[in-house]
Protein backbone atom coordinates (compact mmCIF):
# COMPACT_ATOMS: atom_id res chain seq x y z
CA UNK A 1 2.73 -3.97 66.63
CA UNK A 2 4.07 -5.34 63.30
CA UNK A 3 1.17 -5.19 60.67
CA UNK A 4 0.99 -8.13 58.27
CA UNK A 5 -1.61 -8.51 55.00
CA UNK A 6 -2.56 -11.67 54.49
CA UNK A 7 -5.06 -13.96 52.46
CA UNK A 8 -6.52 -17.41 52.36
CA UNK A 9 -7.81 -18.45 48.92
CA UNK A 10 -10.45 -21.47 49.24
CA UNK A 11 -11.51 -23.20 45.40
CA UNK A 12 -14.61 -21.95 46.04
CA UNK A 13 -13.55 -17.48 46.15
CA UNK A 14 -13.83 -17.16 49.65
CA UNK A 15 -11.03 -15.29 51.27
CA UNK A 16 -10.14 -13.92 55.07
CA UNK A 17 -7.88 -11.16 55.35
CA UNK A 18 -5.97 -10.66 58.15
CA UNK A 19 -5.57 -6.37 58.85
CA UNK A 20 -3.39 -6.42 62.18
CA UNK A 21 -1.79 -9.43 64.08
CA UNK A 22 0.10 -8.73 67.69
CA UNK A 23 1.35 -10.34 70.21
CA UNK A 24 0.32 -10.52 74.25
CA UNK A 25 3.45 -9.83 75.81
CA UNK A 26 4.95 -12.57 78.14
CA UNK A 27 1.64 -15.23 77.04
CA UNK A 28 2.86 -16.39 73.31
CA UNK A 29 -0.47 -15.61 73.11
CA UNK A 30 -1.45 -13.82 69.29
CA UNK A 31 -4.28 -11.65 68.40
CA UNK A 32 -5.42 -9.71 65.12
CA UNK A 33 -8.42 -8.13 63.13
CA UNK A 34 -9.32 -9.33 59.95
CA UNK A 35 -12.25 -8.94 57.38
CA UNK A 36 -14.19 -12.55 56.22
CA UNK A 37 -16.95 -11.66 53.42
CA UNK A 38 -17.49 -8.39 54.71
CA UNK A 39 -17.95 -8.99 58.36
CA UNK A 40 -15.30 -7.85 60.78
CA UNK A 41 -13.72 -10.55 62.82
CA UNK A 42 -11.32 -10.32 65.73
CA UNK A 43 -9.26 -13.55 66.60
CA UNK A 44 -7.09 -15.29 69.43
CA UNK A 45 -4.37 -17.82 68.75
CA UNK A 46 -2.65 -20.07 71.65
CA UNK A 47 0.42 -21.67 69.45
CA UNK A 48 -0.76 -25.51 68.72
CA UNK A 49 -3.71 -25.22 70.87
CA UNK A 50 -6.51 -23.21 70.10
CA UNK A 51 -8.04 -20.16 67.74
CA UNK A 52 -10.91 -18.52 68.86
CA UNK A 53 -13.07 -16.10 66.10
CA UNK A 54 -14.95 -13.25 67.25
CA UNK A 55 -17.69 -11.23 64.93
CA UNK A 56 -18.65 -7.78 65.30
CA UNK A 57 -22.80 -7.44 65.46
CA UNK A 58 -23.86 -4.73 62.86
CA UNK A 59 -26.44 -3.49 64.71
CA UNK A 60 -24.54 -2.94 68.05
CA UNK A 61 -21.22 -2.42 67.17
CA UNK A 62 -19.38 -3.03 70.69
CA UNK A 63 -20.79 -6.36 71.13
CA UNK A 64 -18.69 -8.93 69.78
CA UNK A 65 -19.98 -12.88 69.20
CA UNK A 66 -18.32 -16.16 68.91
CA UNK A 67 -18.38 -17.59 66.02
CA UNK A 68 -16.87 -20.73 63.97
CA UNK A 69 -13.85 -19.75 62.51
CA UNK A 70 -13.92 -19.40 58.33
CA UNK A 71 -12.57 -22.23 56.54
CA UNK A 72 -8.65 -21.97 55.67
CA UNK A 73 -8.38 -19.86 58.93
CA UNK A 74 -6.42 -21.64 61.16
CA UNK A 75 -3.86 -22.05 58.26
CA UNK A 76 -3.88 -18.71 57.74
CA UNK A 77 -2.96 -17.52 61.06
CA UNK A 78 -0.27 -19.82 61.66
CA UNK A 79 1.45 -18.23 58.27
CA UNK A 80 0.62 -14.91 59.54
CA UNK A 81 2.06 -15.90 63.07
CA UNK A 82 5.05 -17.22 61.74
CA UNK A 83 6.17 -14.15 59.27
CA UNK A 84 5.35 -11.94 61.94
CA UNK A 85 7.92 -14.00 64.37
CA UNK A 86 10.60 -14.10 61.75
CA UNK A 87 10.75 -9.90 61.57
């Protein structure tokens, strides 16, 4: 697992962070942790196809919901995806 920090700056303050990207091996399938305002998110990237943004629920912490990805974070994870490819 190669661990890569990065963050999406919108005009308007908010910011994702990414904590941990990795990749399925044999699927070119990529997956990762970050942190969005607080709220722990894990995500799911198929190269030029499709993200997919889960949120941890506070109250039971081992139930995970779909939810819209934050704005920028697409972007983001293709950067991440990328620099993690070229090490």
């Amino acid at each position: 697992m190669s661990a890569h920090q990065r963050t999406t700056r919108r005009r308007d303050g908010d910011s994702m962070n990414i904590t941990s990207i990795e990749r399925h091996a044999g699927s070119g399938m990529w997956h990762g942790t970050a942190v969005h305002e607080g709220r722990s998110l894990m995500w799911y990237y198929r190269p030029r196809s499709w993200l997919h943004v889960h949120e941890q629920d506070e109250r039971n912490p081992k139930c995970w919901m779909n939810v819209d990805p934050p704005p920028g974070a697409r972007h983001l994870v293709v950067h991440a995806v990328r620099a993690a490819k070229a090490h």
